[in-house]
N, C-alpha and C. Protein backbone atom coordinates (compact mmCIF):
# COMPACT_ATOMS: atom_id res chain seq x y z
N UNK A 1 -7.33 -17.94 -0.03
CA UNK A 1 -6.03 -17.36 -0.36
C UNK A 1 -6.16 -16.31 -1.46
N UNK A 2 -6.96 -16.86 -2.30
CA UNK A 2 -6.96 -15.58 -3.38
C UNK A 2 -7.91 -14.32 -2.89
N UNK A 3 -8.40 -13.83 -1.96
CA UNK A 3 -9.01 -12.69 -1.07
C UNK A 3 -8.00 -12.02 -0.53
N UNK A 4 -6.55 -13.15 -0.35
CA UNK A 4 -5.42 -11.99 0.26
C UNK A 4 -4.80 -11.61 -0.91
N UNK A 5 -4.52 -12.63 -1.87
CA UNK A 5 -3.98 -11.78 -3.36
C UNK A 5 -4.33 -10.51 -3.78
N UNK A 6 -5.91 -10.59 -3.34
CA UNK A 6 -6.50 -9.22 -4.34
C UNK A 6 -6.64 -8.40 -3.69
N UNK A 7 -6.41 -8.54 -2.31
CA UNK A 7 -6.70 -7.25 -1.31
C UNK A 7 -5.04 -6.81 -1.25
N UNK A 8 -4.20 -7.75 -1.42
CA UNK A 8 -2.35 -7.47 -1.53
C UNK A 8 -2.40 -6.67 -2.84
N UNK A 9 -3.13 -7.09 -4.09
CA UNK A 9 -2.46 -6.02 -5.73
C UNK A 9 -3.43 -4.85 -4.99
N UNK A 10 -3.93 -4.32 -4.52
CA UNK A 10 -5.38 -3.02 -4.25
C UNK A 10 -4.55 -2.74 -3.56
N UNK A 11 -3.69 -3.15 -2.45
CA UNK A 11 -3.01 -2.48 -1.63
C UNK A 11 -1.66 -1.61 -2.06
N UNK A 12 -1.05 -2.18 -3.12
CA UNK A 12 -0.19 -2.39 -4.03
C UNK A 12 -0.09 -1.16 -4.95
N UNK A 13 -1.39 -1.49 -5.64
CA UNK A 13 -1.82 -0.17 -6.26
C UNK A 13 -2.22 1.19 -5.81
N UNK A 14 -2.87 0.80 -4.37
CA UNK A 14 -3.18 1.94 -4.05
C UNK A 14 -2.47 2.94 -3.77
N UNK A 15 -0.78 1.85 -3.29
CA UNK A 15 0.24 2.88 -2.51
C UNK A 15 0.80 3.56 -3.54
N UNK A 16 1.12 3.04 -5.15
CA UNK A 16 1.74 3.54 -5.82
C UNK A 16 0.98 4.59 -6.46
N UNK A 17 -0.96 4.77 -6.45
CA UNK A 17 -1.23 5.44 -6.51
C UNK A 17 -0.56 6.80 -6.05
N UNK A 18 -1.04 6.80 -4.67
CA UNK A 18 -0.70 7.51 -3.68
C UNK A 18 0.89 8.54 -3.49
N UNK A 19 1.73 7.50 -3.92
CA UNK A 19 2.70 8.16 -4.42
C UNK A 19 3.18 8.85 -5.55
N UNK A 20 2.45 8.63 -6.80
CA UNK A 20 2.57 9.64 -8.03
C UNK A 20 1.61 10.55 -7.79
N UNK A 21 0.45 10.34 -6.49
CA UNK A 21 -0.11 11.51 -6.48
C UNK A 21 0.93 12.81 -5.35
N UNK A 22 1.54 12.53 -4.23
CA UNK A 22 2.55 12.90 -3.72
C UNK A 22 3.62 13.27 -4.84
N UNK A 23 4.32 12.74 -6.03
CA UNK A 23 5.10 12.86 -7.09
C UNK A 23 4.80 14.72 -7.50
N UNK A 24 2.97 14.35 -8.14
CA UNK A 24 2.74 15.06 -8.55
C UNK A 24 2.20 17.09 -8.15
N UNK A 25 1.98 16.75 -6.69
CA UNK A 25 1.51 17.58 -5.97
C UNK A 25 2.46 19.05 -5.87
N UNK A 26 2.04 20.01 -5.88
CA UNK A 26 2.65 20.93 -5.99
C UNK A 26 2.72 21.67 -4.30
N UNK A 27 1.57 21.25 -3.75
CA UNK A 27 1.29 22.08 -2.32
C UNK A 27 2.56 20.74 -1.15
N UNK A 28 2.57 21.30 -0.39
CA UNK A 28 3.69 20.69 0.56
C UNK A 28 2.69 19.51 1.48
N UNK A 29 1.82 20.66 2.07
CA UNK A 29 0.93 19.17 2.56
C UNK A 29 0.26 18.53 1.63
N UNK A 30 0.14 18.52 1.02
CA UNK A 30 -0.58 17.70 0.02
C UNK A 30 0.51 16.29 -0.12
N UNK A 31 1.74 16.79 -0.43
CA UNK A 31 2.68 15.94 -0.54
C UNK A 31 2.89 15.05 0.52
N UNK A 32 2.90 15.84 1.68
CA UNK A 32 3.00 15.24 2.90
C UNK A 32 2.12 13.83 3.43
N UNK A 33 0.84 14.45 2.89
CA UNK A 33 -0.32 13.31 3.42
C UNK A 33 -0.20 12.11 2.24
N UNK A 34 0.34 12.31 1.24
CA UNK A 34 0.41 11.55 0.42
C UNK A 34 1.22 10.40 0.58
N UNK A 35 2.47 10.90 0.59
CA UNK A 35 3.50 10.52 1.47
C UNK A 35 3.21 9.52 2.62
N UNK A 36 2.83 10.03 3.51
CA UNK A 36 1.93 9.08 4.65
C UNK A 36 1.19 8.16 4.10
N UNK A 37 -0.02 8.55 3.35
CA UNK A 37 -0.76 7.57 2.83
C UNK A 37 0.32 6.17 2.21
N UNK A 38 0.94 6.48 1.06
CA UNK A 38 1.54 5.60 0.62
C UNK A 38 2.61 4.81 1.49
N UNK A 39 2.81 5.41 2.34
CA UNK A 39 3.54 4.82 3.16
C UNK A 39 3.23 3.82 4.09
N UNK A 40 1.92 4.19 4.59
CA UNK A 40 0.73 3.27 5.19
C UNK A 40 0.82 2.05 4.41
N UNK A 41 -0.24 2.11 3.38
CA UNK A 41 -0.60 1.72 2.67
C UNK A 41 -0.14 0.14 2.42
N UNK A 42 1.58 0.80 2.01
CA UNK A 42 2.82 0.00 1.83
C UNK A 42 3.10 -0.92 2.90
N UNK A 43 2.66 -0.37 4.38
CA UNK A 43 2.56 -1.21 5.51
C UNK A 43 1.49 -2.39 5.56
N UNK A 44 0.58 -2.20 5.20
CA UNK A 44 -0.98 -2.45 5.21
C UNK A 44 0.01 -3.59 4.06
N UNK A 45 0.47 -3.71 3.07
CA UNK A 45 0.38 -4.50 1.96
C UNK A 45 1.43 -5.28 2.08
N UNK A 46 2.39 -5.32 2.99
CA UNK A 46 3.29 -5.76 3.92
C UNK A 46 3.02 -7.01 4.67
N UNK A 47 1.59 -6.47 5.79
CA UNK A 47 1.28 -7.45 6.52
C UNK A 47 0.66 -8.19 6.16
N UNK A 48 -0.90 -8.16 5.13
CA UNK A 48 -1.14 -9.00 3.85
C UNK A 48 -0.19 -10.01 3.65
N UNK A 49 0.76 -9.68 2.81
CA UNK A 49 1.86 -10.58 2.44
C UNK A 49 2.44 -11.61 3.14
N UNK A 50 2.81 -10.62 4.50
CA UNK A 50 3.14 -11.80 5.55
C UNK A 50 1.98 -13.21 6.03
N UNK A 51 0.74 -12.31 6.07
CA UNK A 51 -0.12 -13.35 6.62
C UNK A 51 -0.56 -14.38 5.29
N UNK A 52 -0.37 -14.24 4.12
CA UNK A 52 -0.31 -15.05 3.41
C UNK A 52 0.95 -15.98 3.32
N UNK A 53 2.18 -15.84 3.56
CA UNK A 53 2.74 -16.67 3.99
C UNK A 53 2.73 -17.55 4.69
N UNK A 54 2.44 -17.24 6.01
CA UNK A 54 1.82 -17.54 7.28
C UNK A 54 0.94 -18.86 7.11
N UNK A 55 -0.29 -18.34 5.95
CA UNK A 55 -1.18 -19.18 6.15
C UNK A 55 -0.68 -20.35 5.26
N UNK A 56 0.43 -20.36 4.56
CA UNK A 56 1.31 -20.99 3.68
C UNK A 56 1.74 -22.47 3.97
N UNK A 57 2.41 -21.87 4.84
CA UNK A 57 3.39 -22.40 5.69
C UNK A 57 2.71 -22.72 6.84
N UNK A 58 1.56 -22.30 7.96
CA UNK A 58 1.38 -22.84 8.60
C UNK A 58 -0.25 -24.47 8.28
């Protein structure tokens, strides 16, 4: 369980990375892919979450 914790805060971090780098970006795609990325990311750290529930509860 704690392998999904730490791969859930990395995921976590990464997205919010991702988004002050999008924040910060001045070029449009740049923003764009960033954007995506963190948005991913945010998905990716989503399903983590769920499957730690999952394994919770089941």
């Amino acid at each position: 369980m704690q392998d999904y914790q730490t791969q859930l805060e990395k995921l976590r971090k990464d997205a919010a990375e991702c988004a002050l780098i999008r924040d910060l970006a001045t070029d449009t795609a740049k923003q764009e892919l960033f954007a995506r990325l963190a948005a991913h990311l945010t998905v990716l750290a989503d399903q983590v979450e769920a499957a730690m529930h999952e394994r919770e509860a089941g």
